[in-house]
N, C-alpha and C. Protein backbone atom coordinates (compact mmCIF):
# COMPACT_ATOMS: atom_id res chain seq x y z
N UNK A 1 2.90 4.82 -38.60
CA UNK A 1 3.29 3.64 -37.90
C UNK A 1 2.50 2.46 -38.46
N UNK A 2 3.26 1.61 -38.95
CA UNK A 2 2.91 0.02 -39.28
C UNK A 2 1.77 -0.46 -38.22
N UNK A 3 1.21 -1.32 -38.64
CA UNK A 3 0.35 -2.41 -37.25
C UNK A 3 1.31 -3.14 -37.07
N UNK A 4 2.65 -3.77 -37.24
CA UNK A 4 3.76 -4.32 -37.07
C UNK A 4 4.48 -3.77 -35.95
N UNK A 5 4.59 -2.85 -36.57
CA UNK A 5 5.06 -1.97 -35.35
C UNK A 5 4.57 -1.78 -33.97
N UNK A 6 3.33 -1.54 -34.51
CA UNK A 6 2.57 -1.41 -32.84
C UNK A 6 2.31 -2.38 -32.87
N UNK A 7 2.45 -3.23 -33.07
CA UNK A 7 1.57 -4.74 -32.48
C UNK A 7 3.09 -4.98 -31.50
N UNK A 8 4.38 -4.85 -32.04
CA UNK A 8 5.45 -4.85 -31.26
C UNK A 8 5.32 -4.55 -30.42
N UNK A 9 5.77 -3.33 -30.48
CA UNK A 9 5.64 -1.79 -29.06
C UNK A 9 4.60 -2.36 -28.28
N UNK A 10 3.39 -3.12 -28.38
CA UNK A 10 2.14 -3.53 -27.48
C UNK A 10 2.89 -4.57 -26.72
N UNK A 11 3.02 -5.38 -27.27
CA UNK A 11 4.08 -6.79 -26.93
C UNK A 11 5.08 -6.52 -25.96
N UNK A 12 6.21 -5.55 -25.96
CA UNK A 12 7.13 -5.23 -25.50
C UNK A 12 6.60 -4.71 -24.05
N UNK A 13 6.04 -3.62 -24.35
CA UNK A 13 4.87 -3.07 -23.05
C UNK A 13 4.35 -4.11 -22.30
N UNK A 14 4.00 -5.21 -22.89
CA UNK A 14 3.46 -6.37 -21.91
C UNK A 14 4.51 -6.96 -21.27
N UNK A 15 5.77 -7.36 -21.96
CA UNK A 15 6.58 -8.09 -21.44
C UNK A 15 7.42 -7.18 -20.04
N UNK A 16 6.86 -6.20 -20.33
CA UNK A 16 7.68 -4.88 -19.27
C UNK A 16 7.13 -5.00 -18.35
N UNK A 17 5.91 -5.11 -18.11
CA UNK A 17 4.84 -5.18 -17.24
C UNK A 17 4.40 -6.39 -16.39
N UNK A 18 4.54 -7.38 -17.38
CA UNK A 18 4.38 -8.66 -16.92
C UNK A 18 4.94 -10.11 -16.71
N UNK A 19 6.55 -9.72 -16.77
CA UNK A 19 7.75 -10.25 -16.68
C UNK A 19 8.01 -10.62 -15.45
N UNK A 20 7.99 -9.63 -14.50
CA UNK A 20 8.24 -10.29 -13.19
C UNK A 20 7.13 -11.32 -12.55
N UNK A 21 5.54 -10.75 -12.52
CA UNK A 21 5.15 -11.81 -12.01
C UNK A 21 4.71 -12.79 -12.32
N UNK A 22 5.26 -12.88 -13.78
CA UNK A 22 5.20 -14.51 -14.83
C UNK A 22 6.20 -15.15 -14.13
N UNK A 23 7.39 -14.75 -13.98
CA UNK A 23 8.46 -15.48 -13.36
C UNK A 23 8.35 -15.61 -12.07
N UNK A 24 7.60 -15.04 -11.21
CA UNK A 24 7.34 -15.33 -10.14
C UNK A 24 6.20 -16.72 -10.20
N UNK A 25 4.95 -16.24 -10.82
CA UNK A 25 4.14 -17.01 -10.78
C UNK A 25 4.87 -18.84 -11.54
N UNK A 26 5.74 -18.67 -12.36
CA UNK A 26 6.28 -19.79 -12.92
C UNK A 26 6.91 -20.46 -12.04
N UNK A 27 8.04 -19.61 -11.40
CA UNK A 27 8.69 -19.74 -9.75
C UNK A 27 7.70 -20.76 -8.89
N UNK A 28 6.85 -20.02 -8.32
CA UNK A 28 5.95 -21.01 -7.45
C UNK A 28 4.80 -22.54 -8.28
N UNK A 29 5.06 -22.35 -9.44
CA UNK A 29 4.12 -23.84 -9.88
C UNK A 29 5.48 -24.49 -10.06
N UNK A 30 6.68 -24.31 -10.29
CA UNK A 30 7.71 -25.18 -10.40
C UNK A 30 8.15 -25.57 -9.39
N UNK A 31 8.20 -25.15 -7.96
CA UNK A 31 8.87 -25.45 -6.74
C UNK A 31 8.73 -26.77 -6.37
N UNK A 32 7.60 -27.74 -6.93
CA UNK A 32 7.40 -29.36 -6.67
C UNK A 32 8.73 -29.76 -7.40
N UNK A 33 9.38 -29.38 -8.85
CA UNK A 33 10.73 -29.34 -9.55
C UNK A 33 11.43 -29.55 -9.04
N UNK A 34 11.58 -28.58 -8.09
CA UNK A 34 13.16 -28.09 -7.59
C UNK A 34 12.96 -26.70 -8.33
N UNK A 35 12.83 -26.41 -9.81
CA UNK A 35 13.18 -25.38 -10.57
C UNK A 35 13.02 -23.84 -10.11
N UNK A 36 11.88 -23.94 -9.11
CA UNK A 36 10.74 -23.00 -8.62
C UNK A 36 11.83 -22.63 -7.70
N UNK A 37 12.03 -23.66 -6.99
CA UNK A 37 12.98 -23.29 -5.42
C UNK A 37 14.26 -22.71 -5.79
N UNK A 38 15.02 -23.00 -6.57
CA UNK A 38 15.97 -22.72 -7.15
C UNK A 38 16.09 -21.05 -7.88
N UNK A 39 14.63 -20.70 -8.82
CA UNK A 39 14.63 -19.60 -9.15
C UNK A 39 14.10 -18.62 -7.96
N UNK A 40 13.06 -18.78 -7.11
CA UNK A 40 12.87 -18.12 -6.42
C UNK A 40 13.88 -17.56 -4.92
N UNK A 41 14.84 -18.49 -4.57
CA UNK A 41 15.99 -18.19 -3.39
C UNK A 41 17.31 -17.55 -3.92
N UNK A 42 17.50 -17.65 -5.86
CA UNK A 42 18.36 -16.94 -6.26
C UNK A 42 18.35 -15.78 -5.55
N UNK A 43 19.81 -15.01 -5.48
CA UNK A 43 19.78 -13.55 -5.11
C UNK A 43 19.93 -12.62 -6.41
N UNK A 44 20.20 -13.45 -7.04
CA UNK A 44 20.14 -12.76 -8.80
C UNK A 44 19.41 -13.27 -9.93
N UNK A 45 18.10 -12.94 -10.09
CA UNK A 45 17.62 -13.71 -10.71
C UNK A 45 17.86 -12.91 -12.47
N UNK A 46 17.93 -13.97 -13.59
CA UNK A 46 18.15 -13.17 -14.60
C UNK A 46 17.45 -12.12 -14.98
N UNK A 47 16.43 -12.66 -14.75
CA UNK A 47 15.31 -11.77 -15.37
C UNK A 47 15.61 -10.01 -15.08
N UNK A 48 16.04 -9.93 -14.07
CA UNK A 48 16.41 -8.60 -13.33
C UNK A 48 17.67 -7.93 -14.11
N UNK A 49 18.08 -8.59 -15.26
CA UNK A 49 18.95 -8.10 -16.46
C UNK A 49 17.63 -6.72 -17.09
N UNK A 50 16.65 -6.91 -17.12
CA UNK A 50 15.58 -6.19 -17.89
C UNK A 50 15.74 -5.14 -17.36
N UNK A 51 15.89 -5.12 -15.80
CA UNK A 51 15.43 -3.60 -15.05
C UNK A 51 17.07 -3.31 -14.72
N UNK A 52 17.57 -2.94 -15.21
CA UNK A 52 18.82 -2.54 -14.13
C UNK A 52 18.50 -1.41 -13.86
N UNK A 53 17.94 -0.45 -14.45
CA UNK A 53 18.06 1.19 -14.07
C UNK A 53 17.45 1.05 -12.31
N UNK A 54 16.33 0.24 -12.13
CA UNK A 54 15.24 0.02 -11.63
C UNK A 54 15.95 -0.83 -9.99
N UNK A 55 16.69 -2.21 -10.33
CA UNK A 55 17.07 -3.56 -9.37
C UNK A 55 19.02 -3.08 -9.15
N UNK A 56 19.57 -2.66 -9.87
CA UNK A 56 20.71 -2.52 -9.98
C UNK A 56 21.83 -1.95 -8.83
N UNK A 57 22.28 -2.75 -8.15
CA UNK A 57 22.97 -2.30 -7.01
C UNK A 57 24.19 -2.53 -7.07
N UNK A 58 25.17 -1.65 -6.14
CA UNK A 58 26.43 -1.45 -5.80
C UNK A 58 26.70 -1.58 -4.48
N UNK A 59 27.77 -1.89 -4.04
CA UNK A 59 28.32 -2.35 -2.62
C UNK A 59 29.05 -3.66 -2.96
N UNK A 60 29.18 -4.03 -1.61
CA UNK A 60 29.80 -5.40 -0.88
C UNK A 60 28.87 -5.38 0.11
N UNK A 61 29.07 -7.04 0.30
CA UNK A 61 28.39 -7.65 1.33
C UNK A 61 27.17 -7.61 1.18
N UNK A 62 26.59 -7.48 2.39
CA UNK A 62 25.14 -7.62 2.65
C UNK A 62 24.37 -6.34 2.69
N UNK A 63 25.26 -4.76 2.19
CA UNK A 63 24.54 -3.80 2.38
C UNK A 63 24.80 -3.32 0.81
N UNK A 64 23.83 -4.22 -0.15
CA UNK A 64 23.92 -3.26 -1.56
C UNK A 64 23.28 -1.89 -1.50
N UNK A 65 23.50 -0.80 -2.22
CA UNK A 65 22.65 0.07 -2.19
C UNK A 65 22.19 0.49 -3.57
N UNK A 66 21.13 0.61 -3.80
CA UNK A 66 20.18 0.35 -4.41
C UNK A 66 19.47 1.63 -5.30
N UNK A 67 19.50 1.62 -6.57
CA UNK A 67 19.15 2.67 -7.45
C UNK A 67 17.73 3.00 -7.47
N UNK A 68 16.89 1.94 -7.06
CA UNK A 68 15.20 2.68 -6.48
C UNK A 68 15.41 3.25 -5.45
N UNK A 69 15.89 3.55 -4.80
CA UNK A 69 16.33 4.22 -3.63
C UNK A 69 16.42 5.85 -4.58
N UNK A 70 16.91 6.34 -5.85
CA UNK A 70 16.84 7.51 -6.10
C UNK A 70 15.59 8.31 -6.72
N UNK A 71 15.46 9.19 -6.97
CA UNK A 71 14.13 9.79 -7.75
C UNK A 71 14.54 9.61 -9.16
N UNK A 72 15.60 9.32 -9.85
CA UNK A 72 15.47 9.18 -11.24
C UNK A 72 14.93 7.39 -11.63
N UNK A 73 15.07 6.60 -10.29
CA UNK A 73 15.29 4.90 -11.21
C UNK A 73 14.12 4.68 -11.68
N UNK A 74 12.65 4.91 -11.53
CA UNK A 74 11.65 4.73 -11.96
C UNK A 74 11.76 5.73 -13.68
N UNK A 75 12.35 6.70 -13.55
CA UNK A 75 11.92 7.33 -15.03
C UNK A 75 12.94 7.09 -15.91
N UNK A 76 13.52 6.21 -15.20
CA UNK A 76 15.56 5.61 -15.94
C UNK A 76 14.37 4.26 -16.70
N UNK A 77 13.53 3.61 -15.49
CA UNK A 77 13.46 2.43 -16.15
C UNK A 77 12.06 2.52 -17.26
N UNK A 78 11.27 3.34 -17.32
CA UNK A 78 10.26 3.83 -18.15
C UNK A 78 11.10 3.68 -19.42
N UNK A 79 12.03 5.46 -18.93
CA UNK A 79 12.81 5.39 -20.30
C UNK A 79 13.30 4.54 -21.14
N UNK A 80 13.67 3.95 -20.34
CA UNK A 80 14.64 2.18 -21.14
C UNK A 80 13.73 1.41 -21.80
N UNK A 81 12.09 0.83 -20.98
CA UNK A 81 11.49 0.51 -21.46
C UNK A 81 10.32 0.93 -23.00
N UNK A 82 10.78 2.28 -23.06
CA UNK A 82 10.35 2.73 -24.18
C UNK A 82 11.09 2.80 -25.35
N UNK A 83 12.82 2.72 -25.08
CA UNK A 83 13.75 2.78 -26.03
C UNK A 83 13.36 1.35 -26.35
N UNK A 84 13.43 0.44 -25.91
CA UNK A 84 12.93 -1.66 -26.56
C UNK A 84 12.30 -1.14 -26.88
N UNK A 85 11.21 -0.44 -27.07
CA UNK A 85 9.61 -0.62 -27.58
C UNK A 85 10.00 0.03 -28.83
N UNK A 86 10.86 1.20 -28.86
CA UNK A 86 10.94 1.60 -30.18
C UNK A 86 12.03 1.09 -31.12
N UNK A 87 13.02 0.13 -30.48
CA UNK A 87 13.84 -0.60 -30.93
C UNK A 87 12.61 -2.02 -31.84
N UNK A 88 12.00 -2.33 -31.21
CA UNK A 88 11.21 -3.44 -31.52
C UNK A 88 10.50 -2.73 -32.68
N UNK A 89 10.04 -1.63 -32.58
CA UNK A 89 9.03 -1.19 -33.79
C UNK A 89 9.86 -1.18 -34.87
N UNK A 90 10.94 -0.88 -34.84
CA UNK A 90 11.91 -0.70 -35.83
C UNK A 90 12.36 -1.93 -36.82
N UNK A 91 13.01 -2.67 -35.69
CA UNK A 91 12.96 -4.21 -36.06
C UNK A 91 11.94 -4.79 -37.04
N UNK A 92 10.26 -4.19 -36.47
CA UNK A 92 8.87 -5.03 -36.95
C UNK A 92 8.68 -4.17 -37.91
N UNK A 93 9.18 -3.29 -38.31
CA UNK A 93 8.82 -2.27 -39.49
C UNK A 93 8.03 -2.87 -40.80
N UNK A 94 8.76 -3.82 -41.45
CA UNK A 94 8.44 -4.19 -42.56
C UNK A 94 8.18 -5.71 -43.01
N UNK A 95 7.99 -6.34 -41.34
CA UNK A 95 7.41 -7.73 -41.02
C UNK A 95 6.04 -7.93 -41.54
N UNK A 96 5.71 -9.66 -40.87
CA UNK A 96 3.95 -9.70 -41.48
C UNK A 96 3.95 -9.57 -39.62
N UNK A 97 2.21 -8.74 -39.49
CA UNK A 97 2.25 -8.81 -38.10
C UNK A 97 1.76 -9.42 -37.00
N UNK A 98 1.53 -10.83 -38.03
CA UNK A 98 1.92 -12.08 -37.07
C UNK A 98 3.28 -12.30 -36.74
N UNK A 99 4.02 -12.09 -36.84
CA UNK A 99 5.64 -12.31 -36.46
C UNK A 99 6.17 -11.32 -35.61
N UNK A 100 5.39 -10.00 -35.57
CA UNK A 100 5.88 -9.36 -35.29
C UNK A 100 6.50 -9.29 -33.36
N UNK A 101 4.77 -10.24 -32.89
CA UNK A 101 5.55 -10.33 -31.39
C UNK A 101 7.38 -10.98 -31.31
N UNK A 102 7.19 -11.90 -32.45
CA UNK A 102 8.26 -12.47 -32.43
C UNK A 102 9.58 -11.71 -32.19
N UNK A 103 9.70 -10.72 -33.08
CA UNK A 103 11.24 -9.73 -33.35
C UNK A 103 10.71 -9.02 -32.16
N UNK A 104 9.83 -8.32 -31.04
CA UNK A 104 9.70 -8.03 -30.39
C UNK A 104 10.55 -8.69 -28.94
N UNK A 105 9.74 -9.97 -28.96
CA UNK A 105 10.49 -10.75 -27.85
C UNK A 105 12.20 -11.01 -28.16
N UNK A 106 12.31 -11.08 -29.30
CA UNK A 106 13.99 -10.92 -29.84
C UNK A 106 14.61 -9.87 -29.10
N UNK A 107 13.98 -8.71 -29.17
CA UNK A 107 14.79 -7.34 -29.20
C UNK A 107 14.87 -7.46 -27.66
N UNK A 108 13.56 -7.73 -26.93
CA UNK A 108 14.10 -7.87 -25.31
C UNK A 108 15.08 -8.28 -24.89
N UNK A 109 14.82 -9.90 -25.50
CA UNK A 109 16.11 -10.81 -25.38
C UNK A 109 17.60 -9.94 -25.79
N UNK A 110 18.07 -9.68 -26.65
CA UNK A 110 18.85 -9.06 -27.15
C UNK A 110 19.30 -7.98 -25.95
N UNK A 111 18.39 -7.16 -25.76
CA UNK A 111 18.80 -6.20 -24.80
C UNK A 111 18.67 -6.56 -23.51
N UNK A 112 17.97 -7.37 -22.66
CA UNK A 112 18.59 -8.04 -21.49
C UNK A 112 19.75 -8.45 -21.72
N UNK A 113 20.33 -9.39 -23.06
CA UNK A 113 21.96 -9.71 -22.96
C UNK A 113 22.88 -8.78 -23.04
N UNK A 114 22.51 -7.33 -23.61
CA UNK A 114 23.37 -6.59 -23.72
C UNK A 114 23.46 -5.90 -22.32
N UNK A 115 22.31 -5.58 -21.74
CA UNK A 115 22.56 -4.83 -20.25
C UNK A 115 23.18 -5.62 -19.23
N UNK A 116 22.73 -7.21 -19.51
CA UNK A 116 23.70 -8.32 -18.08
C UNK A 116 25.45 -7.34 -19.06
N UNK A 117 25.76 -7.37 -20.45
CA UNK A 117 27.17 -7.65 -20.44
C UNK A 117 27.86 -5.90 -19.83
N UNK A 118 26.96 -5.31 -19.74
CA UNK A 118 27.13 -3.35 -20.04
C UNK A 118 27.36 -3.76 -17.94
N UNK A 119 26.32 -4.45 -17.46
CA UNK A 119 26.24 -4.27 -16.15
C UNK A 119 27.91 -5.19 -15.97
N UNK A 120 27.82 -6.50 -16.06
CA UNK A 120 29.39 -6.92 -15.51
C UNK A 120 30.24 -6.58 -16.04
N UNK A 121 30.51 -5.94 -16.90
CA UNK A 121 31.39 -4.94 -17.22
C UNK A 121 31.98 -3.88 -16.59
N UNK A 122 30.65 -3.15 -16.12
CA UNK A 122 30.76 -2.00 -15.37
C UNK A 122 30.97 -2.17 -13.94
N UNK A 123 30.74 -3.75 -13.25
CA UNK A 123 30.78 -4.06 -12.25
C UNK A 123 29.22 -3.82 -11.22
N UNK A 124 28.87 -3.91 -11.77
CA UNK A 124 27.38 -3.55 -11.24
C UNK A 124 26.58 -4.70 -11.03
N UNK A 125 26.45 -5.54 -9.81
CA UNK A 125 25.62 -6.80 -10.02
C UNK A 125 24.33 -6.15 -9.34
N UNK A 126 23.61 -7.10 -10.18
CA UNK A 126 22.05 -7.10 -10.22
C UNK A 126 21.76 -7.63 -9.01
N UNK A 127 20.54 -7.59 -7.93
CA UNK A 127 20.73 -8.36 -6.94
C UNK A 127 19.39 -7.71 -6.19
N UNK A 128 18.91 -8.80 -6.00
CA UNK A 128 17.15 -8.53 -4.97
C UNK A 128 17.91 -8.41 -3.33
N UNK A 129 17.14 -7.62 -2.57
CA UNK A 129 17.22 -7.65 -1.25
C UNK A 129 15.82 -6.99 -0.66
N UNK A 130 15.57 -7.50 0.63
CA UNK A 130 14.87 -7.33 1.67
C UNK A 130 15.08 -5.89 1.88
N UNK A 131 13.40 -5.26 1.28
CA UNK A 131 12.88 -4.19 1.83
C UNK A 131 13.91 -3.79 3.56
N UNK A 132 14.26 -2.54 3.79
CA UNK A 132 14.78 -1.95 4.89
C UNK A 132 14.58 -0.52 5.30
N UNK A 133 14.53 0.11 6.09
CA UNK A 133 14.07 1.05 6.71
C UNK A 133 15.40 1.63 7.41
């Protein structure tokens, strides 16, 4: 394995990890904007293109039901997150590995657009809801 590579795969791992509460945390310093208020009251926020195995719900109305709700969505969304990581190494193979975060953050990008188009396709909207019991 390249240092390209893993400098990727490191990158990718971060962005897996630390995606939501960047956008959260970005969410709340923007809310003087508007931008903040706007991203944070969405019921679909994009970002949640990353996790579908994980956020990904089915229904109508107000009762989606919800794929963390099963015992596979946590090792659905590992999995996924390790296929980018090795998609990205692949990509960074034969980069300099200063660039390499770069084709890294590409390949996310890339595959968040491909899972929003795989999800409305399939009919599957993405969608946050209030913890329930």
């Amino acid at each position: 394995m390249t240092p390209s590579q893993r400098r990727a795969m490191i990158v990718v791992a971060l962005i897996g990890v630390l995606a939501l509460p960047a956008y959260l945390i970005v969410g709340i310093a923007t809310i003087p904007l508007g931008i903040g208020l706007l991203m944070l009251t969405s019921s679909s926020p994009w970002i949640l293109n990353l996790y579908p195995f994980l956020f990904a719900g089915t229904g109508s109305g107000s009762a989606l039901k919800h794929y963390i709700d099963t015992v596979v969505s946590l090792p659905l969304t590992v999995v996924q997150w390790i296929v980018i990581a090795w998609i990205a190494g692949i990509v960074a193979r034969e980069r300099e590995p200063r660039a390499a975060a770069w084709y890294a953050l590409g390949a996310v990008l890339v595959f968040g657009l491909i899972a929003a188009a795989v999800l409305g396709i399939l009919g599957i909207r993405v969608a946050v809801q209030a913890g329930h019991m």
